[in-house]
C-alpha atoms as a PDB file:
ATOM      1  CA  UNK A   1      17.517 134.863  54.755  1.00  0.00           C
ATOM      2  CA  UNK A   2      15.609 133.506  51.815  1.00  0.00           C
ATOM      3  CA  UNK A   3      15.286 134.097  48.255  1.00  0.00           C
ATOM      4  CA  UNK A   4      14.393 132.060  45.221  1.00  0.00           C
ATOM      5  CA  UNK A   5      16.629 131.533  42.177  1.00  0.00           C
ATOM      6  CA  UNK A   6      15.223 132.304  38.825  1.00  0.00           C
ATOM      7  CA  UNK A   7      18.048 132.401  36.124  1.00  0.00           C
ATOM      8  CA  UNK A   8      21.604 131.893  35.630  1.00  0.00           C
ATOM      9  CA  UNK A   9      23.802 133.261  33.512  1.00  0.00           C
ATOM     10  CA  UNK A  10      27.531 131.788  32.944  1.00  0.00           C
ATOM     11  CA  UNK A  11      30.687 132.049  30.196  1.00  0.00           C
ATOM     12  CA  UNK A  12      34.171 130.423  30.810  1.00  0.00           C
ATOM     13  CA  UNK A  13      36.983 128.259  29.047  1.00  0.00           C
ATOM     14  CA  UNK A  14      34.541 125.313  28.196  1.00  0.00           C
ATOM     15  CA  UNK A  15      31.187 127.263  29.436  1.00  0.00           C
ATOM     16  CA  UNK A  16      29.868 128.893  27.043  1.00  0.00           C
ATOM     17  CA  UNK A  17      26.140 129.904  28.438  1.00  0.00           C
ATOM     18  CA  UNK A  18      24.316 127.589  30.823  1.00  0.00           C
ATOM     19  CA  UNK A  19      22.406 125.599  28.507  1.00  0.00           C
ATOM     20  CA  UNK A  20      25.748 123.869  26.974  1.00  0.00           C
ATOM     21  CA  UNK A  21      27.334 123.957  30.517  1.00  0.00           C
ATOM     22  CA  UNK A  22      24.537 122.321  32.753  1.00  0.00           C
ATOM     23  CA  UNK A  23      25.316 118.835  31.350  1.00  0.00           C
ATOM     24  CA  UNK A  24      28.572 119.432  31.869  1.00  0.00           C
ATOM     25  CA  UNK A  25      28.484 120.403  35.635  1.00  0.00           C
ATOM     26  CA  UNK A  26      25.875 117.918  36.006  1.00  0.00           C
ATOM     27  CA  UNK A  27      28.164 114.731  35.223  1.00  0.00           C
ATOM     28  CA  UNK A  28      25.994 113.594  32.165  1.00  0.00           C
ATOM     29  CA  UNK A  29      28.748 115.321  29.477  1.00  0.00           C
ATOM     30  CA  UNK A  30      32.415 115.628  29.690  1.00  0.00           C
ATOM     31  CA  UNK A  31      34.059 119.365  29.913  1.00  0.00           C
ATOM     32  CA  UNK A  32      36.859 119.914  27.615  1.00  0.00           C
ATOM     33  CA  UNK A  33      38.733 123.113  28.068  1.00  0.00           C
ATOM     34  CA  UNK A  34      38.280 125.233  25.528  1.00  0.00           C
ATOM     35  CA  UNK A  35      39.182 129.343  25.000  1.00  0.00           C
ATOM     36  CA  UNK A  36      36.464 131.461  27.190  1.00  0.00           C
ATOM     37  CA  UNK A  37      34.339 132.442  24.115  1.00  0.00           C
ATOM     38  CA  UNK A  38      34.739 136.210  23.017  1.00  0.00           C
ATOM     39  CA  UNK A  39      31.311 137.911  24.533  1.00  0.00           C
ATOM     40  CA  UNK A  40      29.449 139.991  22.840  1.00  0.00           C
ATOM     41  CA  UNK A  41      26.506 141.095  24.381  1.00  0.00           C
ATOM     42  CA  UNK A  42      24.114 142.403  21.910  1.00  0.00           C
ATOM     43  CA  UNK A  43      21.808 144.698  24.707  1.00  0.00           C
ATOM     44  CA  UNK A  44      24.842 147.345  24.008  1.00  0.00           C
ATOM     45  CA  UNK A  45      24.183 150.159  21.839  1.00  0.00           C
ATOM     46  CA  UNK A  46      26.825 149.937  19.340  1.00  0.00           C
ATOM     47  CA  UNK A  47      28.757 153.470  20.338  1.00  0.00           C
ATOM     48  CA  UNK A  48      28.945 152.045  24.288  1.00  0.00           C
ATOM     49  CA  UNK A  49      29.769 148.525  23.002  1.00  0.00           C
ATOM     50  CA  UNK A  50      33.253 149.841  21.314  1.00  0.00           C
ATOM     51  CA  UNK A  51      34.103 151.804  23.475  1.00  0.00           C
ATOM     52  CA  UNK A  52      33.473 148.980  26.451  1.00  0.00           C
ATOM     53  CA  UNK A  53      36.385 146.776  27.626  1.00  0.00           C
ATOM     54  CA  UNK A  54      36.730 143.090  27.840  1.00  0.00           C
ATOM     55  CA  UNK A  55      36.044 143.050  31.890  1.00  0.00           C
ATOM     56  CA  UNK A  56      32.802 145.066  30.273  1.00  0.00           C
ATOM     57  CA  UNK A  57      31.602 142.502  28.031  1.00  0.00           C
ATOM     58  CA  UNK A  58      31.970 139.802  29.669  1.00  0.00           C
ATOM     59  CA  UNK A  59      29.840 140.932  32.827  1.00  0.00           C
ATOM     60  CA  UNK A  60      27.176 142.265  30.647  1.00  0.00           C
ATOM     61  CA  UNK A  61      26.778 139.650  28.732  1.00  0.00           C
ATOM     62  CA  UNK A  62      26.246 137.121  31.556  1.00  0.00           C
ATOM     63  CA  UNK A  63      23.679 139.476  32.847  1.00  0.00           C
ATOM     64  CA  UNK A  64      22.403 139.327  29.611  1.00  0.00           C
ATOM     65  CA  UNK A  65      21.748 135.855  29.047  1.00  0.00           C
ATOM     66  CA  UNK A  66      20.303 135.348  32.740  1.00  0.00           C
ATOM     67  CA  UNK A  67      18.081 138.517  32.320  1.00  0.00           C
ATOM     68  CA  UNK A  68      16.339 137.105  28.442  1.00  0.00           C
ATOM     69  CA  UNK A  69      15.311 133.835  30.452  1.00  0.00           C
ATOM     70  CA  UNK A  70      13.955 135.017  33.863  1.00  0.00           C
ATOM     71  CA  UNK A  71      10.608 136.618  32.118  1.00  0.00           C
ATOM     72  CA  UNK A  72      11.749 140.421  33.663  1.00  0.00           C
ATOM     73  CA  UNK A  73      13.499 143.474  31.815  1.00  0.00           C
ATOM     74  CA  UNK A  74      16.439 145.336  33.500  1.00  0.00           C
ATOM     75  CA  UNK A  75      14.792 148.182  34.640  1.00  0.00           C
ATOM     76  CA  UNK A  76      12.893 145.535  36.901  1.00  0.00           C
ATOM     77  CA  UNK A  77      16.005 144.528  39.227  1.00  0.00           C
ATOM     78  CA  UNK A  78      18.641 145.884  41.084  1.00  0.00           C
ATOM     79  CA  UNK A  79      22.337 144.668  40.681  1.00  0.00           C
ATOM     80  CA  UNK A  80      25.362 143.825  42.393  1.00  0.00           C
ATOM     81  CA  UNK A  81      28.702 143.714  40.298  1.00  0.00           C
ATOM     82  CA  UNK A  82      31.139 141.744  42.239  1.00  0.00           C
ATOM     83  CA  UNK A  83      34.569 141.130  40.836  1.00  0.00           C
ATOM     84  CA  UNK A  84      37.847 140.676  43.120  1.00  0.00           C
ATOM     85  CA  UNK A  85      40.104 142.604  40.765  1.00  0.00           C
ATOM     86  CA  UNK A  86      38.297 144.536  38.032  1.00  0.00           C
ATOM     87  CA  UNK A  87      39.542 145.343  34.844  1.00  0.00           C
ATOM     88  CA  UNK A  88      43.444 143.676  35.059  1.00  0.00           C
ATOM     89  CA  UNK A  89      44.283 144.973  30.851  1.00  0.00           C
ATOM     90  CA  UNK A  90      43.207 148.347  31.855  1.00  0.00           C
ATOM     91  CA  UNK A  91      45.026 148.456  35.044  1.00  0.00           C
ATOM     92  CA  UNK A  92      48.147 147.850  32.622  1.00  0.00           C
ATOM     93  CA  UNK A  93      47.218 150.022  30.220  1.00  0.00           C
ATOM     94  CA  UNK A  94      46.986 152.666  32.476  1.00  0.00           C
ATOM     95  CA  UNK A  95      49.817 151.849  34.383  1.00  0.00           C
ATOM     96  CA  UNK A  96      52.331 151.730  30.962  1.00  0.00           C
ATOM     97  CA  UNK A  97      50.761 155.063  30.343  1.00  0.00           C
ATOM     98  CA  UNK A  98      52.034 156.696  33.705  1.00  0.00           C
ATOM     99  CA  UNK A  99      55.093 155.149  33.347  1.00  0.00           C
ATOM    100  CA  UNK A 100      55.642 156.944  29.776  1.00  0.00           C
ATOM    101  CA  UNK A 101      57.622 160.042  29.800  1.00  0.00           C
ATOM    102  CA  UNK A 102      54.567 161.923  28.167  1.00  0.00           C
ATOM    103  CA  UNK A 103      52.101 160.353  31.452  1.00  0.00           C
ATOM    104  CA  UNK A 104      49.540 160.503  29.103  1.00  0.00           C
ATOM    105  CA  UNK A 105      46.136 158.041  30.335  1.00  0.00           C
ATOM    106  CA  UNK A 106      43.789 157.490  27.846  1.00  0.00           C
ATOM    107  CA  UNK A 107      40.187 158.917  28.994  1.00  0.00           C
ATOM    108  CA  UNK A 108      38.536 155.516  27.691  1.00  0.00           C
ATOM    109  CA  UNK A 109      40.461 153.899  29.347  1.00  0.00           C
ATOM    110  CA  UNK A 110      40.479 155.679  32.728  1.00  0.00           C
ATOM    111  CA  UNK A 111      36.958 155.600  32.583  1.00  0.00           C
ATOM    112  CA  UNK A 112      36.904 152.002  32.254  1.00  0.00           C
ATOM    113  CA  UNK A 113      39.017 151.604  34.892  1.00  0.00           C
ATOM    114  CA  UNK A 114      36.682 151.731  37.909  1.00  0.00           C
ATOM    115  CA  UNK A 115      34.907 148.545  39.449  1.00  0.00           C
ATOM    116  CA  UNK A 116      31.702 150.315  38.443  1.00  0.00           C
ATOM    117  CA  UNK A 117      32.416 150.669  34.876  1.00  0.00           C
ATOM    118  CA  UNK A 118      29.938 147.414  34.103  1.00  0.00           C
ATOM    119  CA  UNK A 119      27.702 148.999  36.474  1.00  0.00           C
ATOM    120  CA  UNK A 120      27.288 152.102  34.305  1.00  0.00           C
ATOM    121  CA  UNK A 121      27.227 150.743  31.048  1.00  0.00           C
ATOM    122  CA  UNK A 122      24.294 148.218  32.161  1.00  0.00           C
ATOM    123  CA  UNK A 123      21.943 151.029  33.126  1.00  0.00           C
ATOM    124  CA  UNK A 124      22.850 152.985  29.726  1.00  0.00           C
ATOM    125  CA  UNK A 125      22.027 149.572  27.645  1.00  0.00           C
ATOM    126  CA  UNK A 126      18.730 148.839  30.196  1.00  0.00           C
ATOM    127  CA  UNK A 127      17.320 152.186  30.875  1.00  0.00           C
ATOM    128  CA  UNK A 128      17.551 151.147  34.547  1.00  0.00           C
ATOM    129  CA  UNK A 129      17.245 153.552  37.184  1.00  0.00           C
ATOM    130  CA  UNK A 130      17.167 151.027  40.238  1.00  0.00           C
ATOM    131  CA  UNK A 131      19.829 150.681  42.583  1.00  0.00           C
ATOM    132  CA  UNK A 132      23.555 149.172  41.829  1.00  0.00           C
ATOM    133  CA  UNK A 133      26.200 148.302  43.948  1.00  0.00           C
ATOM    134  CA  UNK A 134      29.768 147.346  43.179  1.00  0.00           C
ATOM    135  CA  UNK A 135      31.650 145.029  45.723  1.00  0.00           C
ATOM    136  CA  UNK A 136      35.302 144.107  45.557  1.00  0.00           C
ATOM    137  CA  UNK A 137      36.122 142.007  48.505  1.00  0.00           C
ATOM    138  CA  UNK A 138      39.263 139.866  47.099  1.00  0.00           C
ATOM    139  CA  UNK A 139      38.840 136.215  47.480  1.00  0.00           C
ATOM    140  CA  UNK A 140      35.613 136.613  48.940  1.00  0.00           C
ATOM    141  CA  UNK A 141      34.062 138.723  46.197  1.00  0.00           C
ATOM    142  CA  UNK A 142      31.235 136.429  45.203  1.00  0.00           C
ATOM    143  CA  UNK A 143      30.658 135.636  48.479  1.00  0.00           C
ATOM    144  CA  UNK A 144      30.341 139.173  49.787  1.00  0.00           C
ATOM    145  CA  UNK A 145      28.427 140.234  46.440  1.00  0.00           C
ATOM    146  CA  UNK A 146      25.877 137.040  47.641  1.00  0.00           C
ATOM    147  CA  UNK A 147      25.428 138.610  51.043  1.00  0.00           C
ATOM    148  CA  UNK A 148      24.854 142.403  49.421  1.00  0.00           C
ATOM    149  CA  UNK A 149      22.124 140.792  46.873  1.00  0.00           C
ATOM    150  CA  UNK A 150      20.311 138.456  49.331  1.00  0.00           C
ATOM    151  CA  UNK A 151      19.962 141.155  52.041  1.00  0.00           C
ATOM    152  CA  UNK A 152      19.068 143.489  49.117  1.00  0.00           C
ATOM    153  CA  UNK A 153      16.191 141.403  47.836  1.00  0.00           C
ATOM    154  CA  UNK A 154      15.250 140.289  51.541  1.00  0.00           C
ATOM    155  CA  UNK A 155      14.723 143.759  53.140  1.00  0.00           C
ATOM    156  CA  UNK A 156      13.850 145.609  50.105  1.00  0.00           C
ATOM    157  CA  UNK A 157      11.634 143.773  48.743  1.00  0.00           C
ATOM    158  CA  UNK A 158      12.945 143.462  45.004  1.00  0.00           C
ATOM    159  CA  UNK A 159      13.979 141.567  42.437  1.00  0.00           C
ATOM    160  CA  UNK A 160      18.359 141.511  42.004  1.00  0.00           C
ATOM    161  CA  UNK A 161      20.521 139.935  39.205  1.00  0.00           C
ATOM    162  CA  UNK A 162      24.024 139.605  41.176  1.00  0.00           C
ATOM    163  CA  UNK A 163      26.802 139.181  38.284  1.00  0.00           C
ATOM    164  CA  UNK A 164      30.161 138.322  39.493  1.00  0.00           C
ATOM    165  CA  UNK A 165      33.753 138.253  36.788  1.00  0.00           C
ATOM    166  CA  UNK A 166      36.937 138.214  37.132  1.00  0.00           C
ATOM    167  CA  UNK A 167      39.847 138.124  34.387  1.00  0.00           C
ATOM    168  CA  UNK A 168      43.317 136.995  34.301  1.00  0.00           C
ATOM    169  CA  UNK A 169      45.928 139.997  34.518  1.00  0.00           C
ATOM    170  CA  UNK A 170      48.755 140.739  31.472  1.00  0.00           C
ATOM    171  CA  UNK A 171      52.337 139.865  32.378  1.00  0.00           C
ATOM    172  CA  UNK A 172      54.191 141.281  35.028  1.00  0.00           C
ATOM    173  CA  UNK A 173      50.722 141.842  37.412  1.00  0.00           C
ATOM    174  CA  UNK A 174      49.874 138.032  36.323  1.00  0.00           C
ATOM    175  CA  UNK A 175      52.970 137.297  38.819  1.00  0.00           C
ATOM    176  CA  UNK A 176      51.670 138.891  41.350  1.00  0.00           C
ATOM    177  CA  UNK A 177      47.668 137.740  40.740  1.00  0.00           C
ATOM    178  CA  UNK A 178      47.871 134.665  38.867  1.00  0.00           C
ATOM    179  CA  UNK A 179      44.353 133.957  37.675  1.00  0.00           C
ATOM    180  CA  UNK A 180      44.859 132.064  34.229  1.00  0.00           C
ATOM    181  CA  UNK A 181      41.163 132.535  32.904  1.00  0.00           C
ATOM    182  CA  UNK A 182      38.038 134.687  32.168  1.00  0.00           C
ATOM    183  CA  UNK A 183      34.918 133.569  34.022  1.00  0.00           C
ATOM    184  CA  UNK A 184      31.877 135.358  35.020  1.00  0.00           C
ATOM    185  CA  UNK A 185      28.372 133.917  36.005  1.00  0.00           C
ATOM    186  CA  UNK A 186      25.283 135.739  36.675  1.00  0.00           C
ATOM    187  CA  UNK A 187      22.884 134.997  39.301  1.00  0.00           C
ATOM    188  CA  UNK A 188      18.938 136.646  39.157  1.00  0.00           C
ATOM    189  CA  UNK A 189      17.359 136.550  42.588  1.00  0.00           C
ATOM    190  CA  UNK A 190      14.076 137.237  43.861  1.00  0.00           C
ATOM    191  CA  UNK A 191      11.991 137.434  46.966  1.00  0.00           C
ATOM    192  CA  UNK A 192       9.586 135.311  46.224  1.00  0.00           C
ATOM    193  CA  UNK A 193       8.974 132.748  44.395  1.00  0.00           C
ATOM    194  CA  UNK A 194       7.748 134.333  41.082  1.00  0.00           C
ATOM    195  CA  UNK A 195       7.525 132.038  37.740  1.00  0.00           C
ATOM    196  CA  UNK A 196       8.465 129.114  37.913  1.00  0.00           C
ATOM    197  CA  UNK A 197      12.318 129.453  39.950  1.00  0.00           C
ATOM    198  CA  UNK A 198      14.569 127.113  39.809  1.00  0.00           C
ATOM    199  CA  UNK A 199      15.744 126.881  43.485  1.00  0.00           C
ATOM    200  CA  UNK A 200      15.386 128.077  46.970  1.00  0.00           C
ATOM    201  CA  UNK A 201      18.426 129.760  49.023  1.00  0.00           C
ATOM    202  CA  UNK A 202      18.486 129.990  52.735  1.00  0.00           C
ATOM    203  CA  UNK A 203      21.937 131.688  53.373  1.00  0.00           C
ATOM    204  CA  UNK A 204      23.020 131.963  56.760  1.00  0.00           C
ATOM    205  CA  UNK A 205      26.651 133.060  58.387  1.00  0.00           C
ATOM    206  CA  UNK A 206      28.283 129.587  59.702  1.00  0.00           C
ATOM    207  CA  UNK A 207      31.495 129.715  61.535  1.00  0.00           C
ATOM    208  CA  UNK A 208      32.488 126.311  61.605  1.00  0.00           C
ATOM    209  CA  UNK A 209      31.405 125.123  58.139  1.00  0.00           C
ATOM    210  CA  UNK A 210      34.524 124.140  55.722  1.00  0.00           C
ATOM    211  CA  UNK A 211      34.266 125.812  52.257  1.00  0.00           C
ATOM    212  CA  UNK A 212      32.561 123.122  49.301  1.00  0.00           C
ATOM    213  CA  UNK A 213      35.627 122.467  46.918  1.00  0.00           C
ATOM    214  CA  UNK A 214      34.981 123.016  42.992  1.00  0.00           C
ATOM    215  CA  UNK A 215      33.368 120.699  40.532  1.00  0.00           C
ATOM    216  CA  UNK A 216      36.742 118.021  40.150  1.00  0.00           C
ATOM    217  CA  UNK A 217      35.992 117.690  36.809  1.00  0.00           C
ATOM    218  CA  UNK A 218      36.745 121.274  35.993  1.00  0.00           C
ATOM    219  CA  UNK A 219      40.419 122.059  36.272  1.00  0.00           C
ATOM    220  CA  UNK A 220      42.193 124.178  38.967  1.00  0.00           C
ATOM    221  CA  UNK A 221      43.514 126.603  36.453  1.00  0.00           C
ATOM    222  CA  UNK A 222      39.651 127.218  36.122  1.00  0.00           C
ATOM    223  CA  UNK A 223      38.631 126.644  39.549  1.00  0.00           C
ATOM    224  CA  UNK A 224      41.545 129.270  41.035  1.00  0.00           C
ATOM    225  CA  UNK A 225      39.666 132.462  39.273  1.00  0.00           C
ATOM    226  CA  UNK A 226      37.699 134.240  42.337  1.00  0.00           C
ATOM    227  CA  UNK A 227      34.360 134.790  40.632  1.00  0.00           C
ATOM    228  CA  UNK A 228      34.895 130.946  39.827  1.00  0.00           C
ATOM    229  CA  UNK A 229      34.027 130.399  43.630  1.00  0.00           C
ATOM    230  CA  UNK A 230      30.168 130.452  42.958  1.00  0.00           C
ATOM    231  CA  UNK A 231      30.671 126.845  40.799  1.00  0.00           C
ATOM    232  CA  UNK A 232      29.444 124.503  43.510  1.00  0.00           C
ATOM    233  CA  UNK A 233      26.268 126.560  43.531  1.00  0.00           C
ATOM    234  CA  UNK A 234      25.765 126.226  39.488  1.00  0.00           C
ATOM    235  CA  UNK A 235      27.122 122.653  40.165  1.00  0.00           C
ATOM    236  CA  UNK A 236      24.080 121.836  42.775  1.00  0.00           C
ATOM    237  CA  UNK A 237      21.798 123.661  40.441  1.00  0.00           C
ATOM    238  CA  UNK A 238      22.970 121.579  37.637  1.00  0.00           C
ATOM    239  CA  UNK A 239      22.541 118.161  39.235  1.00  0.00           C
ATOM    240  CA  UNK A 240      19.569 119.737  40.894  1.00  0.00           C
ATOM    241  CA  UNK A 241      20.206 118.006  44.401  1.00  0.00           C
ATOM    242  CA  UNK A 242      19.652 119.347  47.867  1.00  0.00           C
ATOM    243  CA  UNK A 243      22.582 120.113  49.413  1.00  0.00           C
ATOM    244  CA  UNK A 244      24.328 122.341  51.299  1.00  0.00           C
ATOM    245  CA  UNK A 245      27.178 124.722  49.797  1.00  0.00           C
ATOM    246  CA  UNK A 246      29.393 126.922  52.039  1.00  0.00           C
ATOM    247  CA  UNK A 247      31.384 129.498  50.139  1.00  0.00           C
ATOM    248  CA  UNK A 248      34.628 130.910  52.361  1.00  0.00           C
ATOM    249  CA  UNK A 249      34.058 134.472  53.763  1.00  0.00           C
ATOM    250  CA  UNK A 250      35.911 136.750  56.145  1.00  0.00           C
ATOM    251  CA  UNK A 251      37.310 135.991  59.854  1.00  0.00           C
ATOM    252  CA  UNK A 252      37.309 132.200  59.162  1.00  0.00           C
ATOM    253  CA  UNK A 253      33.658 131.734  58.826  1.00  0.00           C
ATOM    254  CA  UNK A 254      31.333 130.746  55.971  1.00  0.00           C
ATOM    255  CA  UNK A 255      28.573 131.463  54.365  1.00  0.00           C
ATOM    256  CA  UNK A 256      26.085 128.452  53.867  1.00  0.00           C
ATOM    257  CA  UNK A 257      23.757 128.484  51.295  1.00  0.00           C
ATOM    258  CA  UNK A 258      21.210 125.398  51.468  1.00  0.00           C
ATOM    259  CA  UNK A 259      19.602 124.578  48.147  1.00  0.00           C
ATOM    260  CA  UNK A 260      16.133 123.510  47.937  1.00  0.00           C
ATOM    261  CA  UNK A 261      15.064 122.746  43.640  1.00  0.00           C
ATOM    262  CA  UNK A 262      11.673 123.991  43.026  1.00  0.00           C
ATOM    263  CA  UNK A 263       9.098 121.741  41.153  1.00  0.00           C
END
């Protein structure tokens, strides 16, 4: 399958929206870890925006930022929300609550629960009626949500903005799941080549290809996030090279994406 590349989106410790981070993932400036910046995405009405959680915010607002520079509005693409473990504060929230004599689960809370939640809020702050799908595939959640969004754009003929997140968990699930940071990166793919893309993606199923290791200038506190799993692609984009990135899937194959920059 092919599709082209338009826009990126990205926020992590020491990423704070592609512009800053592309010299840093190309090689030209040096990353220093720094706090993922607090997002705020701005395309929320101001009643959904309180009432959204961090997992929330931070999808949306990587959606955002790839959306504003890829020259289309949000009710002109699909989505696909991948994110290997959803909303980890909520989760505790919710499970405190059930633990509490009373049992009593906040209705915010519950409805921010679900791995749809960004889903829902995008269409309220877009107007967007197209379709949305939300993939949780552990590990492999990028690379499953990259599958959905290329075969979405490839047989349906339409513009998709895949947004993939993932957040560390609070302390005693952080045991269990031990992601230390917040990263999410956003991804808006079309089926031809449009205005002026940035690269072209043929993605194919490989079983013998061994999975492209992280930028080794980020760190592997960074690197070990799930949604961080889509770096080597913003890393090729960066350095805009053609190259060949395979992203681990399921049953020991990959996925390899080869990555063409446009003039």
């Amino acid at each position: 399958m092919q599709v082209f590349l338009q826009s990126v989106g990205i926020l992590g410790p020491g990423l704070n929206g592609w512009i800053s981070s592309r010299p840093i993932l190309a090689r030209v400036d040096t990353y220093r870890m720094t706090p993922t910046p607090k997002p705020v995405p701005d395309i929320l009405p101001p009643t959904e925006r309180r009432r959204s959680s961090t997992a929330v915010r931070l999808a949306i607002a990587v959606a955002q930022e790839a959306l504003q520079t890829s020259g289309l509005s949000g009710d002109q693409v699909a989505t696909i929300f991948a994110s290997s473990d959803g909303d980890g504060d909520i989760t505790h929230q919710i499970c405190e609550a059930l633990a509490a004599p009373a049992r009593e689960v906040s209705p915010t809370s519950f409805h921010n629960s679900v791995h749809n939640a960004p889903a829902g809020y995008w269409s309220i702050a877009t107007g967007s009626r197209l379709p949305s799908t939300s993939i949780c595939a552990y590990d492999e959640s990028f690379t499953a949500g990259l599958l959905e969004a290329v075969a979405h754009a490839t047989v349906e003929h339409q513009s998709v903005l895949l947004i993939t997140s993932d957040l560390p968990f609070p302390d005693p699930l952080h045991a269990l799941r031990p992601v230390e940071h917040s990263f999410a990166a956003a991804f808006l793919l079309t089926p031809v080549a449009g205005r002026a893309p940035l690269m072209r993606w043929h993605i194919r199923l490989d079983p013998c290809g061994t999975a492209t290791v992280g930028p080794s200038e980020l760190p592997d506190s960074l690197l070990s996030n799930p949604a961080a799993r889509c770096l080597p692609l913003l890393a090729v984009l960066a350095q805009r090279t053609t190259e060949t990135v395979f992203l681990d899937y399921f049953g020991g194959t990959t996925v390899a994406v080869s990555c063409q920059p446009c003039e």
